[in-house]
C-alpha atoms as a PDB file:
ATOM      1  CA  UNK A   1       1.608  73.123-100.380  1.00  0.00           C
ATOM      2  CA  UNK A   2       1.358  69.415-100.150  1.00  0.00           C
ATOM      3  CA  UNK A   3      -1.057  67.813-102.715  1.00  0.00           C
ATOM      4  CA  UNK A   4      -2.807  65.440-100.343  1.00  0.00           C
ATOM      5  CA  UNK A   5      -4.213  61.878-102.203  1.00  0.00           C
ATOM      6  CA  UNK A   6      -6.824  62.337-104.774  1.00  0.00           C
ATOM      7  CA  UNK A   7      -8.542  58.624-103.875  1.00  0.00           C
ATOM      8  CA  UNK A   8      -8.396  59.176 -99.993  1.00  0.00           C
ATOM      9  CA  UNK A   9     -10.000  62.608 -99.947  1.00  0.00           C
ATOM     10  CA  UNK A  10     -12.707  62.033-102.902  1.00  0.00           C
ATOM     11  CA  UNK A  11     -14.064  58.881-100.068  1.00  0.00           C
ATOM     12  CA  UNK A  12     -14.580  61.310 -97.301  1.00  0.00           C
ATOM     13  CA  UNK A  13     -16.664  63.544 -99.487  1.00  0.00           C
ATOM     14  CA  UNK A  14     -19.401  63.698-101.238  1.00  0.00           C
ATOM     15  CA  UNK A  15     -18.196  65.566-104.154  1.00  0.00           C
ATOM     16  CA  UNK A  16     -14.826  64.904-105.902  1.00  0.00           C
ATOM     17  CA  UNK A  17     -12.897  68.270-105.609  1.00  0.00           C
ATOM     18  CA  UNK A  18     -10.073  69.554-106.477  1.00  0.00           C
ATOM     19  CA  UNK A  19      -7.536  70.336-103.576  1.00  0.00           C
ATOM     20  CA  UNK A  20      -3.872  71.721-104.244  1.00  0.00           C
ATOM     21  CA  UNK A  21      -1.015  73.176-101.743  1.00  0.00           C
ATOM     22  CA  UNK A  22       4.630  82.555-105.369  1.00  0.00           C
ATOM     23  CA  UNK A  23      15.805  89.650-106.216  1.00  0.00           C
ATOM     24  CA  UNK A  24      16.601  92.273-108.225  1.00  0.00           C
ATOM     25  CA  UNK A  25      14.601  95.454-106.096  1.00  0.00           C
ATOM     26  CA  UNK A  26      14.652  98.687-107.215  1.00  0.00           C
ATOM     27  CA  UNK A  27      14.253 102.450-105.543  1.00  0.00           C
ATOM     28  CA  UNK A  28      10.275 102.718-104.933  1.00  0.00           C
ATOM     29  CA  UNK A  29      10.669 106.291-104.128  1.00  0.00           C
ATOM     30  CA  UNK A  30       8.708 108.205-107.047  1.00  0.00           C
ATOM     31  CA  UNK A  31       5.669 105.636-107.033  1.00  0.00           C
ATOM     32  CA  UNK A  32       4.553 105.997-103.063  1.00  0.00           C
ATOM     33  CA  UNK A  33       3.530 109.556-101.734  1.00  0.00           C
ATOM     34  CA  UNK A  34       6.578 110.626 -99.087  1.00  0.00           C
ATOM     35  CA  UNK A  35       4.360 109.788 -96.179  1.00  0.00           C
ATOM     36  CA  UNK A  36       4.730 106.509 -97.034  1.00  0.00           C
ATOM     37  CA  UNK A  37       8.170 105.519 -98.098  1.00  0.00           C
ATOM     38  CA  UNK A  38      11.116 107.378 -97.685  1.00  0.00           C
ATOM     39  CA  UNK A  39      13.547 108.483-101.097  1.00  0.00           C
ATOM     40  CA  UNK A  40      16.101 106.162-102.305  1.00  0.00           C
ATOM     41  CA  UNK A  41      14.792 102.712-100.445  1.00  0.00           C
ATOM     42  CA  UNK A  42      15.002  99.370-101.512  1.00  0.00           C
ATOM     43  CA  UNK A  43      14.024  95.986-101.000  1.00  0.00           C
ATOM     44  CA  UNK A  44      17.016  93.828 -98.803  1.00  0.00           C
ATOM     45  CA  UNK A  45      16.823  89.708 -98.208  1.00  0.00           C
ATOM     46  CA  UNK A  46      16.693  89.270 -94.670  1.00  0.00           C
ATOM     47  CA  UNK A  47      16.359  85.857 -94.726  1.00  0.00           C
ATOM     48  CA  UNK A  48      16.169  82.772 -97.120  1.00  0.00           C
ATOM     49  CA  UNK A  49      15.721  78.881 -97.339  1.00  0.00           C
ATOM     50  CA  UNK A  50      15.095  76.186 -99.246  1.00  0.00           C
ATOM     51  CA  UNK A  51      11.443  74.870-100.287  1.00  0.00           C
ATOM     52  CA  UNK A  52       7.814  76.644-100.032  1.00  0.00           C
ATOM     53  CA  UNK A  53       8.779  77.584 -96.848  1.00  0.00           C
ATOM     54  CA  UNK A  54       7.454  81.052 -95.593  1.00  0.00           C
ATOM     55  CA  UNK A  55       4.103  81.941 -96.072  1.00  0.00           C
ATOM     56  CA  UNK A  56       1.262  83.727 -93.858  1.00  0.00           C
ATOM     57  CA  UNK A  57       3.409  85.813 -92.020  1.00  0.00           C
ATOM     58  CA  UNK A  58       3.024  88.240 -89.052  1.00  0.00           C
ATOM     59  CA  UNK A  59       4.734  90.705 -87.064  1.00  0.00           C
ATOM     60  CA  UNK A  60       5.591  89.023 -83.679  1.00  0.00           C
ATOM     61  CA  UNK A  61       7.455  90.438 -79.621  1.00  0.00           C
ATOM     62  CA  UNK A  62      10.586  92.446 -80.315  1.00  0.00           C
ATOM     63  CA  UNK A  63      11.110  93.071 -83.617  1.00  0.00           C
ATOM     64  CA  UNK A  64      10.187  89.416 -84.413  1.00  0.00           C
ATOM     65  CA  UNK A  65       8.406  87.202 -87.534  1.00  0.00           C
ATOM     66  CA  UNK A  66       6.335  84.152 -87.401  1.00  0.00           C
ATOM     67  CA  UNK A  67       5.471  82.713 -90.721  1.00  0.00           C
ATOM     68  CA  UNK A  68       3.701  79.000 -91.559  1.00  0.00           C
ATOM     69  CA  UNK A  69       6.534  76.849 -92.732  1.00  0.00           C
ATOM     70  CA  UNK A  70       4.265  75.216 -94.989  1.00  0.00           C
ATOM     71  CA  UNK A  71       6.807  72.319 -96.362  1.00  0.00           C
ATOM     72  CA  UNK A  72       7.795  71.071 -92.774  1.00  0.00           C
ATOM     73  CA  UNK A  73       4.681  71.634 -91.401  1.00  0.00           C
ATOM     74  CA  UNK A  74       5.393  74.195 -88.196  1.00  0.00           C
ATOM     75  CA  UNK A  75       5.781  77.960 -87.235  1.00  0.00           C
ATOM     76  CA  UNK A  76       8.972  79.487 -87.082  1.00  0.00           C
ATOM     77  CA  UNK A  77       9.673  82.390 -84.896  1.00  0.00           C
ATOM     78  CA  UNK A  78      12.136  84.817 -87.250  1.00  0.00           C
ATOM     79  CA  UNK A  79      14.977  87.210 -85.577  1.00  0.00           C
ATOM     80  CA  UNK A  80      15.877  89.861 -88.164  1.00  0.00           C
ATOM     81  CA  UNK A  81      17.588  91.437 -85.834  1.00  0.00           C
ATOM     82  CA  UNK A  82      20.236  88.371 -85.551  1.00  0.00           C
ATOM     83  CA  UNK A  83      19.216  86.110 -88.121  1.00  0.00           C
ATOM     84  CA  UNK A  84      18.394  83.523 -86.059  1.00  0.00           C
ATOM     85  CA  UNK A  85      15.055  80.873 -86.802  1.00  0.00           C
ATOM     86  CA  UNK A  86      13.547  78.486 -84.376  1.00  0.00           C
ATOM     87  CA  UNK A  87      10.462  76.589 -84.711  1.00  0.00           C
ATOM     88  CA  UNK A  88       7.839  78.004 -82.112  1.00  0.00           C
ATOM     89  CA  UNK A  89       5.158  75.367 -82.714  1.00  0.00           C
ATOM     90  CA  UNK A  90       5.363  72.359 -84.270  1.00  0.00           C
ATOM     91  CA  UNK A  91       3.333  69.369 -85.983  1.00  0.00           C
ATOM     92  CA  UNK A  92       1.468  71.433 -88.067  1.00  0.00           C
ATOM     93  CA  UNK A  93      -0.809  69.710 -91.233  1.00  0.00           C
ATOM     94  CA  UNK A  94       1.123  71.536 -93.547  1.00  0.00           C
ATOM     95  CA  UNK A  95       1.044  74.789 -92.418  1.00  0.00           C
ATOM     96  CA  UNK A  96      -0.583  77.612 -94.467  1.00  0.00           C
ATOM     97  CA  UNK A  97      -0.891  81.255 -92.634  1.00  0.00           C
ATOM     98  CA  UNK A  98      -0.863  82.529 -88.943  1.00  0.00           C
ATOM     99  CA  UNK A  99      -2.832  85.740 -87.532  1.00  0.00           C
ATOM    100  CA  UNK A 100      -3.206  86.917 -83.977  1.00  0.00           C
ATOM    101  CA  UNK A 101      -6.346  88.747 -82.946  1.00  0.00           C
ATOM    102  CA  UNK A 102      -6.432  91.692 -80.983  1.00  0.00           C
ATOM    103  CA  UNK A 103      -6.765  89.604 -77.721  1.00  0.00           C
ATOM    104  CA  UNK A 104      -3.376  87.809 -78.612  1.00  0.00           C
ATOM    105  CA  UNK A 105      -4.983  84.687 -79.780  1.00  0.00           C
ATOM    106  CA  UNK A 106      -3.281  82.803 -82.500  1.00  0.00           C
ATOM    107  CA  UNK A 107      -4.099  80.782 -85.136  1.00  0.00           C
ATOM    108  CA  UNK A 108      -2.606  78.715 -87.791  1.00  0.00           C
ATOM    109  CA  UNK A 109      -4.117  77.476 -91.025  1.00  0.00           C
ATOM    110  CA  UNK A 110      -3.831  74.039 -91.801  1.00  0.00           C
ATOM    111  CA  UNK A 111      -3.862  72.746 -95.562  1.00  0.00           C
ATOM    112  CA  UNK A 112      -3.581  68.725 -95.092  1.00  0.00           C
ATOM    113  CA  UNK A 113      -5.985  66.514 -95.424  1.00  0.00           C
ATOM    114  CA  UNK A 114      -7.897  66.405 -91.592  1.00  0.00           C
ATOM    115  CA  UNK A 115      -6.730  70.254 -91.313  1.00  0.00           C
ATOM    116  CA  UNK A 116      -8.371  73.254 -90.553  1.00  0.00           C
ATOM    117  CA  UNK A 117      -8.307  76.030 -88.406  1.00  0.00           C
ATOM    118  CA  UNK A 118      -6.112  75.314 -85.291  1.00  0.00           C
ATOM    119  CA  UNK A 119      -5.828  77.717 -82.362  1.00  0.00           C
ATOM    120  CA  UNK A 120      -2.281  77.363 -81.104  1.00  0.00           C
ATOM    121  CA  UNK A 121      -2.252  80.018 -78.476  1.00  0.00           C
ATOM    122  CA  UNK A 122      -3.220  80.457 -75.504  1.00  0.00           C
ATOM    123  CA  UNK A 123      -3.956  76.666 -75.667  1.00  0.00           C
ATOM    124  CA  UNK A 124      -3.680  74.552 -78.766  1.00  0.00           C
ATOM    125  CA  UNK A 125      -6.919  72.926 -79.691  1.00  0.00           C
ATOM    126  CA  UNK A 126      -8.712  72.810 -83.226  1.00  0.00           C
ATOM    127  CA  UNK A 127     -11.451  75.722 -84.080  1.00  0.00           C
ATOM    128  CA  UNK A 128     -12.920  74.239 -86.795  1.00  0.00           C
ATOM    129  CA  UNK A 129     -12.118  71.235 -89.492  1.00  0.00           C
ATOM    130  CA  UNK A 130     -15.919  70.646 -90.979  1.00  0.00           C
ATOM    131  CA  UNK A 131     -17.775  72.610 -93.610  1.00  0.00           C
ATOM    132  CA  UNK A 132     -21.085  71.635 -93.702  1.00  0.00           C
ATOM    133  CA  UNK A 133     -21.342  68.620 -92.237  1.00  0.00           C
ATOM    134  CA  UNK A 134     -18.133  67.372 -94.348  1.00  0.00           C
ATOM    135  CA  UNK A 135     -14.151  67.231 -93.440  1.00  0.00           C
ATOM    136  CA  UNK A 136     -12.974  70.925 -94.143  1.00  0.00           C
ATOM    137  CA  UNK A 137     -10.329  69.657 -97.011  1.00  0.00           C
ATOM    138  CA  UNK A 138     -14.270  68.793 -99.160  1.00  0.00           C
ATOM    139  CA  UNK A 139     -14.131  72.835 -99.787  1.00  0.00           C
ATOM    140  CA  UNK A 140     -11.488  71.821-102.293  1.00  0.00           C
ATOM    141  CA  UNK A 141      -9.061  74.467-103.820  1.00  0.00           C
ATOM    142  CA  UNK A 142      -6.321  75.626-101.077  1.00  0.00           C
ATOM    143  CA  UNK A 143      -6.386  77.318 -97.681  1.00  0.00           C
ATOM    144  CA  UNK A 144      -4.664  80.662 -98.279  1.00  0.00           C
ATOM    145  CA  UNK A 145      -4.258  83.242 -95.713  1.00  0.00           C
ATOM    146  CA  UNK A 146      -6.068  84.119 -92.697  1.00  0.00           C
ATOM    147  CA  UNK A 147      -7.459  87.314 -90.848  1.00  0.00           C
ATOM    148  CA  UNK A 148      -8.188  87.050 -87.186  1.00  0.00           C
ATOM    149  CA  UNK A 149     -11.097  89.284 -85.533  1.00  0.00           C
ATOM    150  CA  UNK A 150     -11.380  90.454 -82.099  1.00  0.00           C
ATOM    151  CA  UNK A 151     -14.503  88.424 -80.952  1.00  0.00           C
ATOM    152  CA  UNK A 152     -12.384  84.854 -81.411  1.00  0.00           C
ATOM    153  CA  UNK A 153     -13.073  83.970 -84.961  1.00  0.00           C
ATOM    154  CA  UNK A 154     -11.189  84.010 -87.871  1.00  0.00           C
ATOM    155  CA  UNK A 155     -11.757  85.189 -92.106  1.00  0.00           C
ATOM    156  CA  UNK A 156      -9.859  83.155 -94.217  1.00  0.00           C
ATOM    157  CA  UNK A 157      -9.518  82.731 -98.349  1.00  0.00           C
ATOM    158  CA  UNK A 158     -10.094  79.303-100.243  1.00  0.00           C
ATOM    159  CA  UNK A 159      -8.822  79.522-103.848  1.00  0.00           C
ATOM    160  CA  UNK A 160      -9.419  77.038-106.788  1.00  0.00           C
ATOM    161  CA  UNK A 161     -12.311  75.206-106.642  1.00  0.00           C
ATOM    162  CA  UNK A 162     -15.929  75.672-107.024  1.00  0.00           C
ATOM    163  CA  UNK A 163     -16.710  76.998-103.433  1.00  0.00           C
ATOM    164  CA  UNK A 164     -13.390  78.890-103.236  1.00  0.00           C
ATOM    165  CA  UNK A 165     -14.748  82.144-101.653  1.00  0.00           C
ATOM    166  CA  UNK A 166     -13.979  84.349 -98.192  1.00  0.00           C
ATOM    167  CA  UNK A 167     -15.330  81.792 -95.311  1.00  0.00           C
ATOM    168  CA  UNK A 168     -15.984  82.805 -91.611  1.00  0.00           C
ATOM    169  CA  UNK A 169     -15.061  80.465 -88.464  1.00  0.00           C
ATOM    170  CA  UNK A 170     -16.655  81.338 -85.693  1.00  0.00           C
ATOM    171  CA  UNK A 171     -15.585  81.861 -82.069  1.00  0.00           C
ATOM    172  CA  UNK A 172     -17.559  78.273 -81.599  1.00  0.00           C
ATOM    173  CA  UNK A 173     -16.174  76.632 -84.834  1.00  0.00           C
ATOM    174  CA  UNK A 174     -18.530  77.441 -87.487  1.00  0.00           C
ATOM    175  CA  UNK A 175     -18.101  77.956 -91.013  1.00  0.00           C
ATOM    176  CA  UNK A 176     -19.652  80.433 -93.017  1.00  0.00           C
ATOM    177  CA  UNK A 177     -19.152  81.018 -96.987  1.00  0.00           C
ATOM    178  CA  UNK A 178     -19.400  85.174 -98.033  1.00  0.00           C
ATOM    179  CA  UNK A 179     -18.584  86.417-101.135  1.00  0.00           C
ATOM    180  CA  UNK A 180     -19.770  86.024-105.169  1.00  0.00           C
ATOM    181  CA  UNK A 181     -17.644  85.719-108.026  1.00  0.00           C
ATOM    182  CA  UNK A 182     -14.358  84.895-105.780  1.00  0.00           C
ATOM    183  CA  UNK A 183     -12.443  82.277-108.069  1.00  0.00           C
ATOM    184  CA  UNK A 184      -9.274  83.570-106.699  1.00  0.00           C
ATOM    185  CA  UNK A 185     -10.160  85.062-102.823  1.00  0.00           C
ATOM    186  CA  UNK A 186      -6.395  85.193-101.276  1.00  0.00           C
ATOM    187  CA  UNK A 187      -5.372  87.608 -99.389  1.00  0.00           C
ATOM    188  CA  UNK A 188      -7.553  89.006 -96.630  1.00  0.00           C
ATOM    189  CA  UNK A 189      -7.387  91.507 -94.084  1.00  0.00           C
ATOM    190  CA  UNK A 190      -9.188  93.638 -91.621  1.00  0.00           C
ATOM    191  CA  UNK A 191      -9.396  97.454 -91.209  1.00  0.00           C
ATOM    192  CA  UNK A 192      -7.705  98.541 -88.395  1.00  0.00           C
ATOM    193  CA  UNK A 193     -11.602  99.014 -86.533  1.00  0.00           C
ATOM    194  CA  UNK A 194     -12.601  95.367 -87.996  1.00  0.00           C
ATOM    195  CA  UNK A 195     -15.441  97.118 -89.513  1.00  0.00           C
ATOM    196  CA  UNK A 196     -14.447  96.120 -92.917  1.00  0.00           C
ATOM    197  CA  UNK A 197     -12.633  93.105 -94.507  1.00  0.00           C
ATOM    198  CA  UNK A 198     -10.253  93.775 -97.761  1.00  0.00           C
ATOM    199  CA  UNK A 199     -10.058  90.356 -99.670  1.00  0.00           C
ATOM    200  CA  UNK A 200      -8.109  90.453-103.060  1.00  0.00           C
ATOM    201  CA  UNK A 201      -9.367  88.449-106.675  1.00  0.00           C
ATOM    202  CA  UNK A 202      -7.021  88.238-108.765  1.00  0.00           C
ATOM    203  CA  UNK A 203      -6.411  92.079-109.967  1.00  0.00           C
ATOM    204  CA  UNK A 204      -9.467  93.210-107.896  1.00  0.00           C
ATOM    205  CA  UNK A 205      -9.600  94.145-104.326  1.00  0.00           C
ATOM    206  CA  UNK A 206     -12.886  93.830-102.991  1.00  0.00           C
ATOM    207  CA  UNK A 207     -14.288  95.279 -99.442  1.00  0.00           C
ATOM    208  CA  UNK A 208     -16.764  93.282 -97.521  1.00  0.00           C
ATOM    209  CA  UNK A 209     -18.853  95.557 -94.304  1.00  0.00           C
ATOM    210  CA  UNK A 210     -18.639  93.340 -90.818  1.00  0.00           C
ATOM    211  CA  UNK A 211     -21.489  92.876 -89.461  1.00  0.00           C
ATOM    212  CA  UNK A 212     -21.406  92.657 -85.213  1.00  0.00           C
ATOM    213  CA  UNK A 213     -21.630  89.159 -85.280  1.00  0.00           C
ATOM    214  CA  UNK A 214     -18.278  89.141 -87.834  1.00  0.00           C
ATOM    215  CA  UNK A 215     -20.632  87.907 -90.388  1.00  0.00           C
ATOM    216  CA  UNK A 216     -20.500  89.687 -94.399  1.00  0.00           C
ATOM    217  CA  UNK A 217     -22.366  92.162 -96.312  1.00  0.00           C
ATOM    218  CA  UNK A 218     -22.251  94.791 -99.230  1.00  0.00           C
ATOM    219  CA  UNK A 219     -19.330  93.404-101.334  1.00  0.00           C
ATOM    220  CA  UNK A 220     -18.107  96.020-103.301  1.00  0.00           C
ATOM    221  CA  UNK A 221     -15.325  96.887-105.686  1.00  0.00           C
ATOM    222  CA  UNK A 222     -12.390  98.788-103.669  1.00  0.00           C
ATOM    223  CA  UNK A 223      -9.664  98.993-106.197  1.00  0.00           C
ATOM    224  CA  UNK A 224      -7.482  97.743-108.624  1.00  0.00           C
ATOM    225  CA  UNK A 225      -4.245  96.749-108.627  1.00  0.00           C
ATOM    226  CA  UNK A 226      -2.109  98.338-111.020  1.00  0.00           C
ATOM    227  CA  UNK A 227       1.686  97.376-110.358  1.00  0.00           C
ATOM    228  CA  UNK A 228       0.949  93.090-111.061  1.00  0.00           C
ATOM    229  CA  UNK A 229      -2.113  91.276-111.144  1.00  0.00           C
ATOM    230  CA  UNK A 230      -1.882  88.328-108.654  1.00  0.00           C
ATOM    231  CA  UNK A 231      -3.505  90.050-105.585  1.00  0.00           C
ATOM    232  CA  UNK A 232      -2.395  88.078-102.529  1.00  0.00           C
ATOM    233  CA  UNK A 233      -1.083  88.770 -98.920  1.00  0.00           C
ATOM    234  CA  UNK A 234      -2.057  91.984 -97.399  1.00  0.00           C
ATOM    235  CA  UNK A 235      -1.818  95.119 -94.444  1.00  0.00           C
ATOM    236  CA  UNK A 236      -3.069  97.717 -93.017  1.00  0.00           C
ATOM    237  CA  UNK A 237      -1.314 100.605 -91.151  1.00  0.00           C
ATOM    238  CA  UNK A 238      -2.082 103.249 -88.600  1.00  0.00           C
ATOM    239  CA  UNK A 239      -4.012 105.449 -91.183  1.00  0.00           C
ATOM    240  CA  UNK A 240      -6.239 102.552 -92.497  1.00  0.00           C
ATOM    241  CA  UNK A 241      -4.354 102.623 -95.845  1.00  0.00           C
ATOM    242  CA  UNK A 242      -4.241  98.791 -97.458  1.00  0.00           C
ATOM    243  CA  UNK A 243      -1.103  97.637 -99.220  1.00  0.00           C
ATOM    244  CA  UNK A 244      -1.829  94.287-100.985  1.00  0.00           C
ATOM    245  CA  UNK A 245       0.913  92.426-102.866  1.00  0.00           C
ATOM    246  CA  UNK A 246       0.705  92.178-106.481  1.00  0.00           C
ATOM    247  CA  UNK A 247       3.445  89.149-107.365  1.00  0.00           C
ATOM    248  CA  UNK A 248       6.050  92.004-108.244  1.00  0.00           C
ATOM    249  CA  UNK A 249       4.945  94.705-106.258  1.00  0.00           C
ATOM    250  CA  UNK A 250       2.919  95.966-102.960  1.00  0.00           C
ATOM    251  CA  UNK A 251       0.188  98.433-104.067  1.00  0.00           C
ATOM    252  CA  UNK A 252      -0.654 101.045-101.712  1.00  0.00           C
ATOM    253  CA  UNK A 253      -4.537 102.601-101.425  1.00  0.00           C
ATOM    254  CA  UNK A 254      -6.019 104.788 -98.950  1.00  0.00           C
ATOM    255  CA  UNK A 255      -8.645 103.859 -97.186  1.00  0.00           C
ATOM    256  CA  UNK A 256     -11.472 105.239 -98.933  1.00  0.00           C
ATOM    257  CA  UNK A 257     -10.014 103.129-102.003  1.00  0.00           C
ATOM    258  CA  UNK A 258      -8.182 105.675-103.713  1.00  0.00           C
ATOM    259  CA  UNK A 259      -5.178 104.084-105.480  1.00  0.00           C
ATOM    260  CA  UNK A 260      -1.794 105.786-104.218  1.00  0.00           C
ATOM    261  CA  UNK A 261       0.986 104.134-105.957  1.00  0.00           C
ATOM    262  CA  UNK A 262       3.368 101.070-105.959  1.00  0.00           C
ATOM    263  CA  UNK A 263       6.381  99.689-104.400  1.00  0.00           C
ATOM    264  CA  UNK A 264       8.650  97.636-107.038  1.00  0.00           C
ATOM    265  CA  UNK A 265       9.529  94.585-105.684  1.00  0.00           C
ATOM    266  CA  UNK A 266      10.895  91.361-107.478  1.00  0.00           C
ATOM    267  CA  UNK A 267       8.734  88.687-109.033  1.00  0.00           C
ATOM    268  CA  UNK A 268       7.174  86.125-106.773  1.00  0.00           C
ATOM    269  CA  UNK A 269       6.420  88.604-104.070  1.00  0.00           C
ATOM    270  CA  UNK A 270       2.877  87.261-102.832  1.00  0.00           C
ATOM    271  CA  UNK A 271       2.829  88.584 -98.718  1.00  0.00           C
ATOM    272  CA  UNK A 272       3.346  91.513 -97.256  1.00  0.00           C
ATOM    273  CA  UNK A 273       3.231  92.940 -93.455  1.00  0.00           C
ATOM    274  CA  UNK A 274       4.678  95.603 -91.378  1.00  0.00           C
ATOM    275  CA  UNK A 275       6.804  94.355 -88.313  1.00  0.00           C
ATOM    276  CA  UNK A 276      10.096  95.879 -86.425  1.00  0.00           C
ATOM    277  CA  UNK A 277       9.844  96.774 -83.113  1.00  0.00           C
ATOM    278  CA  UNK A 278       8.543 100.307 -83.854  1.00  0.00           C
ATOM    279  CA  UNK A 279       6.311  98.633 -87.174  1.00  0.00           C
ATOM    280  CA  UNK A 280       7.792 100.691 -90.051  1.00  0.00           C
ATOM    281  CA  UNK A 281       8.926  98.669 -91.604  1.00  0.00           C
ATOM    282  CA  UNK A 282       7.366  96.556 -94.863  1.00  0.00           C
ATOM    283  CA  UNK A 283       8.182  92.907 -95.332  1.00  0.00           C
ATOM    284  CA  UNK A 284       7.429  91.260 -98.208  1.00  0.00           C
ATOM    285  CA  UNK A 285       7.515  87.221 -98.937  1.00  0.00           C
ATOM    286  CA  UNK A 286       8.924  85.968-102.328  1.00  0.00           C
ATOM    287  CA  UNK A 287       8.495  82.692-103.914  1.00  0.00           C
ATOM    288  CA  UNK A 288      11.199  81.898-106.993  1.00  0.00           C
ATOM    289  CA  UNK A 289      12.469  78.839-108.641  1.00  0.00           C
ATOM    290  CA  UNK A 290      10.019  75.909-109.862  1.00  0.00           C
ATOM    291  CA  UNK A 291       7.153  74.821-107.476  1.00  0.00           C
ATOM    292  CA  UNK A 292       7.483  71.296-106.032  1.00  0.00           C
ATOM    293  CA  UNK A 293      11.293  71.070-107.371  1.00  0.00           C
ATOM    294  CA  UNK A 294      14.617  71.253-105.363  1.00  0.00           C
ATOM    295  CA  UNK A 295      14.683  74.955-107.019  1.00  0.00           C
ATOM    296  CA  UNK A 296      11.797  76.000-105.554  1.00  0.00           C
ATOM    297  CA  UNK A 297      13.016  78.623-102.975  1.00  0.00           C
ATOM    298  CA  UNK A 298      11.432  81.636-100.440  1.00  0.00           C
ATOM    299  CA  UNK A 299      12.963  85.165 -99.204  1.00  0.00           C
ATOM    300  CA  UNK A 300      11.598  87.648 -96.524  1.00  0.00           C
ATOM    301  CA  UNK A 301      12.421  91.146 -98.045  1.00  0.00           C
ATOM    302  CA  UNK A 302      12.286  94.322 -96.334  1.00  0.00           C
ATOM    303  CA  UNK A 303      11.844  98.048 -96.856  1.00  0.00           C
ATOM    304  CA  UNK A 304      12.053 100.957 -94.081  1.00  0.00           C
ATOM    305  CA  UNK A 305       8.926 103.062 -94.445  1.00  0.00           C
ATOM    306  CA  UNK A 306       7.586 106.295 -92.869  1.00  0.00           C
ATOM    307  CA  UNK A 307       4.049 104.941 -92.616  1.00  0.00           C
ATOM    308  CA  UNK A 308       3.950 102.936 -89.411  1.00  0.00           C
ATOM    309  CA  UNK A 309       1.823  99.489 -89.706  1.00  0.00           C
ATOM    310  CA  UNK A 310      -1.254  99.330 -87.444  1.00  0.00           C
ATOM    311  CA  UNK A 311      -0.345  98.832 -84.050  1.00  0.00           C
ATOM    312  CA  UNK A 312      -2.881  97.182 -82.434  1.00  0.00           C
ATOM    313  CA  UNK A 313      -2.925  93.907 -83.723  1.00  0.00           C
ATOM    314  CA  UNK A 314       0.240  91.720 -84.984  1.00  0.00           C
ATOM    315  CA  UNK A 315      -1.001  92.770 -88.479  1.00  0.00           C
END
């Protein structure tokens, strides 16, 4: 992420805040229940570049990826079928996450300064870039991942400064702040009926209930991670079970919160989703080298499963 100037953004608020821009797999087979992953499986690099370069990804037509290319500031449309990458949209403002709702509209989370939510399909126009009544970038902290809902607005995760917290934009561009004791809301997901929203802390999972006009209630403990403790991208498959991403692993739990085991991964693994053209199988996103550096470097990973992802949205 791109560390946009302290002196500019502190004049367009009216508080100073705080804004900033995560190989070696092993069999999984004994930690996962057999309906989940099949014996004798490992992680494989299906694709790697330079940079902070893949992050928010989603499972896209044919077998495809799109994933925020947060350093050059587009989306890039992923073949891992042929290994080919193009860029699908760009002049991004440094490009954080995508998500597609049910109705095929996508979005694309934008951490510069003057960013915000940005709907880039079926037309491109901004959703929302104001918090209150202030530039969105005045939340502080950074923009993390994104969860799109079926009625046009979007859940997204602000980590690192004193509003961090699970926010709400609208289907008519306004923000809402859920959540208590948040620090470290990242990743963020819906249930596969968008009845309930799964947004990880740190080690802690926490489930939010939707309301019917996609606004928050009864947060609630919904497990804990036990294979790392950096909580961050997330899915949800056919069955409603929630894998979230642990930095080394992707924890598995069923939907009634019941924890049901981990997949190894390496360290730096911070996203996961299911894509493929029939959606079994598990990607995972890995961050390694030295942030900010020319070392800093990004894999997608992936893993054949028998559990197939949830079909009826891109993630």
């Amino acid at each position: 992420m791109q560390e946009p100037a302290a002196a500019v953004r502190d004049l367009r608020c009216r508080q100073p805040c705080n804004r900033r821009g995560a190989s070696g797999a092993r069999s999984a087979a004994d930690d996962v229940d057999s309906w989940v992953l099949e014996a004798r499986q490992t992680w494989k690099a299906v694709w790697s570049w330079e940079g902070n370069n893949v992050d928010g990804p989603i499972a896209a037509d044919n077998g495809a990826i799109l994933f925020a290319n947060n350093d050059a500031g587009n989306v890039m449309q992923f073949d891992p079928a042929t290994g080919l990458a193009k860029i699908a949209y760009a002049s991004i403002n440094t490009a954080g996450a995508v998500s597609r709702s049910k109705a095929g509209t996508l979005f694309v989370a934008g951490r510069g300064l003057g960013g915000g939510i940005e709907v880039l399909e079926p037309s491109r126009k901004m959703l929302a870039s104001s918090f209150n009544g202030e530039p969105f970038e005045c939340i502080g902290g950074v923009l993390n991942d994104l969860s799109a809902d079926a009625k046009g607005g979007v859940y997204f995760s602000v980590t690192g400064a004193a509003q961090s917290g699970v926010f709400y934009a609208s289907p008519n561009g306004v923000i809402s702040r859920y959540g208590k004791d948040v620090p470290l809301a990242n990743g963020i997901i819906l249930s596969p009926d968008e009845k309930t929203l799964y947004v990880t802390n740190g080690a802690i999972v926490y489930a939010f209930d939707v309301d019917v006009d996609g606004s928050l209630k009864n947060q609630r403990e919904f497990g804990k991670l036990q294979g790392g403790t950096g909580g961050d991208g997330s899915a949800v498959d056919q069955q409603g079970r929630v894998y979230v991403a642990t930095g080394s692993s992707v924890d598995v739990f069923a939907a009634d919160g019941k924890f049901i085991g981990t997949i190894p991964g390496p360290q730096g693994l911070h996203g996961t989703f299911f894509g493929g053209r029939d959606k079994k199988t598990l990607y995972g996103i890995v961050f390694y080298g030295t942030w900010g550096t020319p070392s800093a470097r990004n894999q997608i990973i992936a893993i054949p499963t028998i559990a197939q992802g949830y079909t009826g949205r891109s993630k």
